[in-house]
PDB file of N, CA and C in Angstrom:
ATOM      1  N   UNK A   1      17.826 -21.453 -25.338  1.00  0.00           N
ATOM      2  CA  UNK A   1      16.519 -20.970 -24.953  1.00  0.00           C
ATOM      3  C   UNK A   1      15.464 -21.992 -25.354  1.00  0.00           C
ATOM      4  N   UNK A   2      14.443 -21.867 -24.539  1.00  0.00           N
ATOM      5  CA  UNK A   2      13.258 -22.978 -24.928  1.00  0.00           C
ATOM      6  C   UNK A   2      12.097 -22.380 -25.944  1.00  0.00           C
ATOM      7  N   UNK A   3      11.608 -22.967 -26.777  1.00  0.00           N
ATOM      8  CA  UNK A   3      10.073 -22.441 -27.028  1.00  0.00           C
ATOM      9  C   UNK A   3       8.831 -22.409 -27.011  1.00  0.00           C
ATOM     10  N   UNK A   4       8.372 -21.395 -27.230  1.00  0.00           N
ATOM     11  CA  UNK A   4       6.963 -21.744 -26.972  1.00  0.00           C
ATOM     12  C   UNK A   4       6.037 -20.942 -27.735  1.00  0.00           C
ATOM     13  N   UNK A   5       4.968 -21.708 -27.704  1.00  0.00           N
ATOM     14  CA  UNK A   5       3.718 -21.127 -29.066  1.00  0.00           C
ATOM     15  C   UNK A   5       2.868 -20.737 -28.865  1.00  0.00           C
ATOM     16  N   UNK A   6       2.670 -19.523 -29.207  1.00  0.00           N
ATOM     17  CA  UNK A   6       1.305 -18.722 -28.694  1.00  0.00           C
ATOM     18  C   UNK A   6       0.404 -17.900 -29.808  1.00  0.00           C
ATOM     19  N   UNK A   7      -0.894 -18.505 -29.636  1.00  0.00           N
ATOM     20  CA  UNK A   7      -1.595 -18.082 -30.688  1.00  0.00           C
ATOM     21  C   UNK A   7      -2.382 -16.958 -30.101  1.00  0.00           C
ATOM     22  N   UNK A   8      -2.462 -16.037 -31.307  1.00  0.00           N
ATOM     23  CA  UNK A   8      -3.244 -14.440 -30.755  1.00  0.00           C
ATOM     24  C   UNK A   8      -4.177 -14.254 -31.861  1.00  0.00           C
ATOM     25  N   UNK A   9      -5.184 -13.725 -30.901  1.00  0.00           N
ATOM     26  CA  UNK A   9      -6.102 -12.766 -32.203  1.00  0.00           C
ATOM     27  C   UNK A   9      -5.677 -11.802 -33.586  1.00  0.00           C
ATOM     28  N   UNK A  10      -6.305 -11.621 -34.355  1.00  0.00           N
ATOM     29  CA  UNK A  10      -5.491 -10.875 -35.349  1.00  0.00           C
ATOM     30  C   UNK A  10      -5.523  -9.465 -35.101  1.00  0.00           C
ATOM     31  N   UNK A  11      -6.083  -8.735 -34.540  1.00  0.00           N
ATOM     32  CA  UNK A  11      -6.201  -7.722 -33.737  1.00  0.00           C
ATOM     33  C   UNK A  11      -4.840  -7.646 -32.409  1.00  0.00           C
ATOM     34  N   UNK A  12      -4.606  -8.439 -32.350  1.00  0.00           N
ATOM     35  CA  UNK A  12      -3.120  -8.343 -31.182  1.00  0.00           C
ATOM     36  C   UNK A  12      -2.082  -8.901 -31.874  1.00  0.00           C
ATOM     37  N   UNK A  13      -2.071  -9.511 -32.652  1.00  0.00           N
ATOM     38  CA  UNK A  13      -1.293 -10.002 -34.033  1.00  0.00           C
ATOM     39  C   UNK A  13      -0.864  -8.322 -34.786  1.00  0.00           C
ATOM     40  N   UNK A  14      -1.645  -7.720 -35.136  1.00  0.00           N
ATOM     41  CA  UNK A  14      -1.202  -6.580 -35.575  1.00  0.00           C
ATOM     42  C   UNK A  14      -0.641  -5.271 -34.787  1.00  0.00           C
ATOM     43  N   UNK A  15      -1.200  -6.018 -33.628  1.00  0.00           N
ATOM     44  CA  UNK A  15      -0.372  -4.397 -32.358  1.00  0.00           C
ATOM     45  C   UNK A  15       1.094  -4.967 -32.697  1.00  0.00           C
ATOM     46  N   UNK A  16       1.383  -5.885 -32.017  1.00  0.00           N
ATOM     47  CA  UNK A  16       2.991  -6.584 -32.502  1.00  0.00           C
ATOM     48  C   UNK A  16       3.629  -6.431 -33.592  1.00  0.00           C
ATOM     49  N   UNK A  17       3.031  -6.688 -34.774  1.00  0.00           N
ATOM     50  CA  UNK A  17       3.814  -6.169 -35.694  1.00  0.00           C
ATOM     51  C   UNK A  17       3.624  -4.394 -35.947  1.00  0.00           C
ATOM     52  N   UNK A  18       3.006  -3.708 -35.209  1.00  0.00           N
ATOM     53  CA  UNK A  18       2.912  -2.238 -35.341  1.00  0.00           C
ATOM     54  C   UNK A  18       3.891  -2.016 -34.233  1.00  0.00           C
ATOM     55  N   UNK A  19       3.935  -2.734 -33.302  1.00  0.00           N
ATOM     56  CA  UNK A  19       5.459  -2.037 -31.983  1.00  0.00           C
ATOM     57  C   UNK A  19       7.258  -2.334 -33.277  1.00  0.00           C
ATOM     58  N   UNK A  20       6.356  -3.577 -34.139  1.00  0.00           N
ATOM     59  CA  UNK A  20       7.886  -4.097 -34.372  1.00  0.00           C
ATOM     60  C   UNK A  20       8.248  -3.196 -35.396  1.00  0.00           C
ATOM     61  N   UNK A  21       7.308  -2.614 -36.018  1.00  0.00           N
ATOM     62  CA  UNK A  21       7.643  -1.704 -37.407  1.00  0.00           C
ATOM     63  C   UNK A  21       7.860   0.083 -36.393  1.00  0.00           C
ATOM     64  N   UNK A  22       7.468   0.169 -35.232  1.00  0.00           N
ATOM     65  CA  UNK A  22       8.275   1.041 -35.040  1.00  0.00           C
ATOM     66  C   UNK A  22       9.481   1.252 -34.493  1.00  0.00           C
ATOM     67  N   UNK A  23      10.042   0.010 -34.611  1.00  0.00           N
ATOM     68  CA  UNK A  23      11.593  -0.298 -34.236  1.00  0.00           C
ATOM     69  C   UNK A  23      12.262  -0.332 -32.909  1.00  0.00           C
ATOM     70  N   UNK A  24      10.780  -0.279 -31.717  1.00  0.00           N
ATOM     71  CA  UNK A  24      11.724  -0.816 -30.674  1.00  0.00           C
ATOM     72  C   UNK A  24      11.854  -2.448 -30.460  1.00  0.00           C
ATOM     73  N   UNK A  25      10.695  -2.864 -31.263  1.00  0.00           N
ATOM     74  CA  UNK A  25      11.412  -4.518 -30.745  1.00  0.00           C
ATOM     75  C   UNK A  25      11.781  -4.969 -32.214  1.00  0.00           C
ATOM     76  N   UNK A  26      12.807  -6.005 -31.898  1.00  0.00           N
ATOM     77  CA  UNK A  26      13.326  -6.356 -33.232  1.00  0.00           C
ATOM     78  C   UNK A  26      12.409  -7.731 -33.618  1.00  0.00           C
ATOM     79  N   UNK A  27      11.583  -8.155 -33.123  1.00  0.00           N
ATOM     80  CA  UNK A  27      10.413  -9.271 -33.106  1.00  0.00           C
ATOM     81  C   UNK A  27       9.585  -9.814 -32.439  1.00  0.00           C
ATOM     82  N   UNK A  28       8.982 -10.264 -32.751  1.00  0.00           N
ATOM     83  CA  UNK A  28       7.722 -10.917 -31.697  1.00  0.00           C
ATOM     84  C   UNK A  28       8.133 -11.352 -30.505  1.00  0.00           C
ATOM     85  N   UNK A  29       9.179 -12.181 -30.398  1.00  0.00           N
ATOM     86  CA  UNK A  29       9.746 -12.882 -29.392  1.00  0.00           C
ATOM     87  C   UNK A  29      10.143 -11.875 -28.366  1.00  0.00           C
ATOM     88  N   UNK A  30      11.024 -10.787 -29.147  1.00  0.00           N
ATOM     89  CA  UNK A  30      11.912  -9.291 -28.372  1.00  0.00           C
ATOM     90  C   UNK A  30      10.450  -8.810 -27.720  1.00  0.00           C
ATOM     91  N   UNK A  31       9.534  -8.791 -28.073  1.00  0.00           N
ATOM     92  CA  UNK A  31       8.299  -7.553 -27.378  1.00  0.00           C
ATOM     93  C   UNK A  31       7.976  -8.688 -26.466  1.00  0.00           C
ATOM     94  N   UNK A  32       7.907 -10.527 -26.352  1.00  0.00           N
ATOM     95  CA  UNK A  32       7.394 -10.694 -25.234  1.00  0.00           C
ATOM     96  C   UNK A  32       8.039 -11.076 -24.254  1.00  0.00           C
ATOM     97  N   UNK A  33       8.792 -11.366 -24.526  1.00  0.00           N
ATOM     98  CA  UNK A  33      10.608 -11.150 -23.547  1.00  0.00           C
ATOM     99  C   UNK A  33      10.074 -10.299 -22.779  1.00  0.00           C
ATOM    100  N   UNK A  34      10.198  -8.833 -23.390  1.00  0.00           N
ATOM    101  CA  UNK A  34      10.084  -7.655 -22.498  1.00  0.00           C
ATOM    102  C   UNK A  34       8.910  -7.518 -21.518  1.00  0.00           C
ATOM    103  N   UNK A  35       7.407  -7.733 -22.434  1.00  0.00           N
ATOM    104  CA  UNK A  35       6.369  -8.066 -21.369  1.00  0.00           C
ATOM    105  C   UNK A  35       6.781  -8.760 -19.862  1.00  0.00           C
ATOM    106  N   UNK A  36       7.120 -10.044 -20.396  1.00  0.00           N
ATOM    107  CA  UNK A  36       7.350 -10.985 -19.329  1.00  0.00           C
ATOM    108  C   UNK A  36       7.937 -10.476 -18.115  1.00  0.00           C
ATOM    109  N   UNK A  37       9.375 -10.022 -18.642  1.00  0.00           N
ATOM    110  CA  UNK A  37       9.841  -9.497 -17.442  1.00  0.00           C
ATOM    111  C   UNK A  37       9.567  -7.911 -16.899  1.00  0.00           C
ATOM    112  N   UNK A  38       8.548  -7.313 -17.419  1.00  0.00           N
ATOM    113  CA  UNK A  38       8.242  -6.502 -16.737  1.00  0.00           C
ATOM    114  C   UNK A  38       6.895  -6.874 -16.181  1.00  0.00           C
ATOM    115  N   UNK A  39       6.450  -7.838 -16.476  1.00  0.00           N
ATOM    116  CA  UNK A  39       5.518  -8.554 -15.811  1.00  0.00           C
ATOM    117  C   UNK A  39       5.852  -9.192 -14.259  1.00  0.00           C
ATOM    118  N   UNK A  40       6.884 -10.049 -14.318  1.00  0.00           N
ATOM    119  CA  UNK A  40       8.351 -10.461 -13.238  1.00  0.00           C
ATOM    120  C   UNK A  40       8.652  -9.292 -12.625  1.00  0.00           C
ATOM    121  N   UNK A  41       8.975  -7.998 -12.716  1.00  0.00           N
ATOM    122  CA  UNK A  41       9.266  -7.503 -12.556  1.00  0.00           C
ATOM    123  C   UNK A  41       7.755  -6.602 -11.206  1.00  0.00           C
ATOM    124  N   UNK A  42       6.801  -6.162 -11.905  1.00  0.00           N
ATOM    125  CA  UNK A  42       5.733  -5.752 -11.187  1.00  0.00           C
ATOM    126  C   UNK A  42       5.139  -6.677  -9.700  1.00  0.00           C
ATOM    127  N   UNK A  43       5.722  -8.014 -10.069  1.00  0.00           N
ATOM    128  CA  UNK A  43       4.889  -9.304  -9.432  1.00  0.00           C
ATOM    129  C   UNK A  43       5.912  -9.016  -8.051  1.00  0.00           C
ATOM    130  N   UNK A  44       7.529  -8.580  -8.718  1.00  0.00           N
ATOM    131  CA  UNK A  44       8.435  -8.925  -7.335  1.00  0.00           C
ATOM    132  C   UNK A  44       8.280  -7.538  -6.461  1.00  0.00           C
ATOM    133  N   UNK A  45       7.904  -6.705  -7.290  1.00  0.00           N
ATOM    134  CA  UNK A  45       7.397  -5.142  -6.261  1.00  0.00           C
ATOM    135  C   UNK A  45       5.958  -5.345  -5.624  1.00  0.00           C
ATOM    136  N   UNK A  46       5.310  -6.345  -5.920  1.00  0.00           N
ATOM    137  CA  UNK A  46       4.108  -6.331  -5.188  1.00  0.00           C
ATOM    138  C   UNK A  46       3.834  -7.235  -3.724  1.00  0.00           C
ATOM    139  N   UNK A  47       4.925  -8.224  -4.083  1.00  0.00           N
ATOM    140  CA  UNK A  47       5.598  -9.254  -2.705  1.00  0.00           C
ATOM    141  C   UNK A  47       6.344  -8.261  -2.074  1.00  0.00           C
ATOM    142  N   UNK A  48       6.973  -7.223  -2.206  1.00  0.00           N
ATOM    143  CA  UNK A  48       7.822  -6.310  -1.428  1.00  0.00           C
ATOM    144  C   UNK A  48       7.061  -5.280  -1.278  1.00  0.00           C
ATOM    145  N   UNK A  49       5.866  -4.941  -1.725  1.00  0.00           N
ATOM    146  CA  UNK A  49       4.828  -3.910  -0.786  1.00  0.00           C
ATOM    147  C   UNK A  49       3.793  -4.873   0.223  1.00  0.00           C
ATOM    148  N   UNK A  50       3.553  -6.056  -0.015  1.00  0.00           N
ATOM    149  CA  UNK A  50       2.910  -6.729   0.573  1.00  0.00           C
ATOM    150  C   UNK A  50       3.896  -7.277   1.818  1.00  0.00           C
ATOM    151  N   UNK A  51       5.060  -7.466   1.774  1.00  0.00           N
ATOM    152  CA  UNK A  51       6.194  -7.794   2.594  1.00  0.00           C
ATOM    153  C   UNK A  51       6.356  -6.702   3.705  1.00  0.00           C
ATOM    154  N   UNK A  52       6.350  -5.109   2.917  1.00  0.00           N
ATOM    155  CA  UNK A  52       6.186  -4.049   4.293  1.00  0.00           C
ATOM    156  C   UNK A  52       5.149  -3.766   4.887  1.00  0.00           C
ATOM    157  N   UNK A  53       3.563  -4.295   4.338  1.00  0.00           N
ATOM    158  CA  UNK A  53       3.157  -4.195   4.931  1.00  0.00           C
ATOM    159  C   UNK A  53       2.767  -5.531   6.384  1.00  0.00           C
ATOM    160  N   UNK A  54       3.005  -6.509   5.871  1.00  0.00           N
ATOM    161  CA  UNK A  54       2.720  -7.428   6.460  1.00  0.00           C
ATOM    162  C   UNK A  54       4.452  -6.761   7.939  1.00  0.00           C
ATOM    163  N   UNK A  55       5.263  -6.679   7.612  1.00  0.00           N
ATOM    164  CA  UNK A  55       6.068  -5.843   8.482  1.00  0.00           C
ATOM    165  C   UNK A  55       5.409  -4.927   9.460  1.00  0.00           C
ATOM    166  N   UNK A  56       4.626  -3.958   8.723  1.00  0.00           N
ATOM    167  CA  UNK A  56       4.416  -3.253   9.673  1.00  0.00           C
ATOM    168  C   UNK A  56       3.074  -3.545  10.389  1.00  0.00           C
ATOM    169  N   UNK A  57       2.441  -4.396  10.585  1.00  0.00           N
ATOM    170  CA  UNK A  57       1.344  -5.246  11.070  1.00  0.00           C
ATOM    171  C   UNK A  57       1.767  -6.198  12.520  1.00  0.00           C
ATOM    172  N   UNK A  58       2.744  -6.353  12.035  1.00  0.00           N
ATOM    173  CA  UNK A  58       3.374  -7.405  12.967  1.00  0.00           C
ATOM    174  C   UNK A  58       4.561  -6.017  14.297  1.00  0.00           C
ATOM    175  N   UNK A  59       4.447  -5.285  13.487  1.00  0.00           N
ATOM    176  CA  UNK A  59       5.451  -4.047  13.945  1.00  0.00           C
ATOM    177  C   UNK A  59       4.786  -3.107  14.904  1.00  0.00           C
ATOM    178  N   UNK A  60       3.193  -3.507  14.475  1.00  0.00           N
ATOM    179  CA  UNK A  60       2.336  -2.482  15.359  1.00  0.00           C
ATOM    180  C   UNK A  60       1.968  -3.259  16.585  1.00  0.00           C
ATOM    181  N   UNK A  61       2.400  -3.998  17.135  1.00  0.00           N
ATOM    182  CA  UNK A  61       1.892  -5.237  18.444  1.00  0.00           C
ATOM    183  C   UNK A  61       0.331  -5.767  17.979  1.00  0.00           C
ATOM    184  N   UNK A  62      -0.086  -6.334  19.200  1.00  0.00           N
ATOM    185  CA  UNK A  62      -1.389  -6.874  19.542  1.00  0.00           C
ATOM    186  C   UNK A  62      -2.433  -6.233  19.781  1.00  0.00           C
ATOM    187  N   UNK A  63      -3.346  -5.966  19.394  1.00  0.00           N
ATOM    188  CA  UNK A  63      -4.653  -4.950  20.459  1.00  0.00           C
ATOM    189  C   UNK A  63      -5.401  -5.579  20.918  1.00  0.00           C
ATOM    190  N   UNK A  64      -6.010  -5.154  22.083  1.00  0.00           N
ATOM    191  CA  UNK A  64      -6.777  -5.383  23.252  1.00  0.00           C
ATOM    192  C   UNK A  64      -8.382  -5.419  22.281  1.00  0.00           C
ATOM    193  N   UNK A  65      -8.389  -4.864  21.543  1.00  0.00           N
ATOM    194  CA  UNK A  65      -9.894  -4.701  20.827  1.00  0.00           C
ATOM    195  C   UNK A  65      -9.800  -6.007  20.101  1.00  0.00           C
ATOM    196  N   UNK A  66     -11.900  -6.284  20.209  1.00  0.00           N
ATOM    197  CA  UNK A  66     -12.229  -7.186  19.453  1.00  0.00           C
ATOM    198  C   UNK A  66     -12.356  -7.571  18.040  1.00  0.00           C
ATOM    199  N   UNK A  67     -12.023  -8.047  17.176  1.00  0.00           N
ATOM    200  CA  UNK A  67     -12.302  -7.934  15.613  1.00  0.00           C
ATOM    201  C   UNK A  67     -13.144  -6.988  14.819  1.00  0.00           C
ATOM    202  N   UNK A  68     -14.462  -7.197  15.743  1.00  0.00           N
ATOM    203  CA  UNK A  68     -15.614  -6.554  15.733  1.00  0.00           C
ATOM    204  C   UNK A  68     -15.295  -4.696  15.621  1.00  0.00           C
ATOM    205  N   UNK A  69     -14.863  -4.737  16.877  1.00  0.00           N
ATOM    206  CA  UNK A  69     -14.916  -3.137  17.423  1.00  0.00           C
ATOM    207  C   UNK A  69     -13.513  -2.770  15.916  1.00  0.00           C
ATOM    208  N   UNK A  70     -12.847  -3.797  15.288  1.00  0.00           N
ATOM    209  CA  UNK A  70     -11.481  -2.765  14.919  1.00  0.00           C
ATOM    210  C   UNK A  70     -12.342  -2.477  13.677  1.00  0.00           C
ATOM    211  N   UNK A  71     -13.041  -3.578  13.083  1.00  0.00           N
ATOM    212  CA  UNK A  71     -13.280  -3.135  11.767  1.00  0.00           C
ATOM    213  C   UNK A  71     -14.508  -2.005  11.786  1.00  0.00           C
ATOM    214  N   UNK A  72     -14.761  -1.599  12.675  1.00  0.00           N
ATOM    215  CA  UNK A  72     -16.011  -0.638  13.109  1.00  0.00           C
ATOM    216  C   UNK A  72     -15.254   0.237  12.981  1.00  0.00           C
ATOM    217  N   UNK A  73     -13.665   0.228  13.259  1.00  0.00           N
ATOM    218  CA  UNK A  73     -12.905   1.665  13.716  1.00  0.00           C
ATOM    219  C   UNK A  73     -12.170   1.424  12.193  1.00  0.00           C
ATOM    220  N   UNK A  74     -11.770   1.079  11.602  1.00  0.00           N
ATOM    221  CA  UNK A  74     -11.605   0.719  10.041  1.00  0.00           C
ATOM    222  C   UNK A  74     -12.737   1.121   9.237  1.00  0.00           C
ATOM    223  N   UNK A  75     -13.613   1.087   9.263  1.00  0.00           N
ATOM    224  CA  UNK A  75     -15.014   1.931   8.288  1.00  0.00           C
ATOM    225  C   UNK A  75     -15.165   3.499   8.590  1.00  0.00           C
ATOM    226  N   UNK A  76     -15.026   3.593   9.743  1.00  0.00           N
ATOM    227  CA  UNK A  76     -15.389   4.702  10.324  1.00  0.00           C
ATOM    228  C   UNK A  76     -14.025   5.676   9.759  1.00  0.00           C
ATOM    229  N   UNK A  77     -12.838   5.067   9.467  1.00  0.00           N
ATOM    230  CA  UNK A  77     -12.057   6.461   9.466  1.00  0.00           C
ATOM    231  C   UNK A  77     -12.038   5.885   7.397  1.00  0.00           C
ATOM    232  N   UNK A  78     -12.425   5.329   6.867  1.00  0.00           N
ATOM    233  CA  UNK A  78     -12.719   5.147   5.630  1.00  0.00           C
ATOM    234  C   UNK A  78     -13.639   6.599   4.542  1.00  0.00           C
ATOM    235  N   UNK A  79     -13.446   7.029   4.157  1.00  0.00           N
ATOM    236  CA  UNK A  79     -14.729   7.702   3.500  1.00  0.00           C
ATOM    237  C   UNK A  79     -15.267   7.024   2.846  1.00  0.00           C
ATOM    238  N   UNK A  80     -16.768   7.247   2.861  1.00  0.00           N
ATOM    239  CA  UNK A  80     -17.620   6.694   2.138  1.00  0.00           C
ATOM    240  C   UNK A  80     -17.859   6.784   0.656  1.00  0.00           C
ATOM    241  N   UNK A  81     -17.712   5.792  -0.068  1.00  0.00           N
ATOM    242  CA  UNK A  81     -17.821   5.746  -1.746  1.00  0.00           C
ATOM    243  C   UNK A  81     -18.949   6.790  -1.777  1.00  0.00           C
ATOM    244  N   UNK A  82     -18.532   7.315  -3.358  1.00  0.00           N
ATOM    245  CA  UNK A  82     -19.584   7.939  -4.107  1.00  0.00           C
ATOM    246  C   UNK A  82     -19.728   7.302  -5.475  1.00  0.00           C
ATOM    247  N   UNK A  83     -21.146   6.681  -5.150  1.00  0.00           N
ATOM    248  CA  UNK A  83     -21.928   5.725  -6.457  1.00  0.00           C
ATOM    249  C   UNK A  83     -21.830   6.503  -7.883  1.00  0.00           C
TER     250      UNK A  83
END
């Protein structure tokens, strides 16, 4: 394995050793292991929701409407924020 050095606030310095004293990670290294790849992990589900949708874009054909008129019809079925 390779290493690498990462300096933290002492305030995130102590979350780490508070995950490690409650015994699911066995060290610093074990808790960012785990980050990482559930980090890896979120990144490859977001290329595979972005993947179906870009699917179903390409799945819905061409339209005859102008840019203009779609995003008019895109606001319109939107509800409007509440400030």
């Amino acid at each position: 394995m390779s290493q690498l050095n990462v300096t933290i606030p002492p305030a995130l310095r102590s979350w780490v050793d508070h995950r490690i004293a409650e015994g699911r990670y066995s060290s610093a290294s074990d808790l960012v292991r785990d980050l990482l790849r559930r980090d890896q992990e979120a990144a490859e589900e977001e290329i595979e929701w972005l993947r179906g949708l870009i699917a179903e874009g390409l799945a819905s054909g061409v339209s005859d409407k102008d840019a203009k008129t779609v995003l008019r019809d895109i606001m319109a079925e939107r509800p409007a924020r509440r400030g």
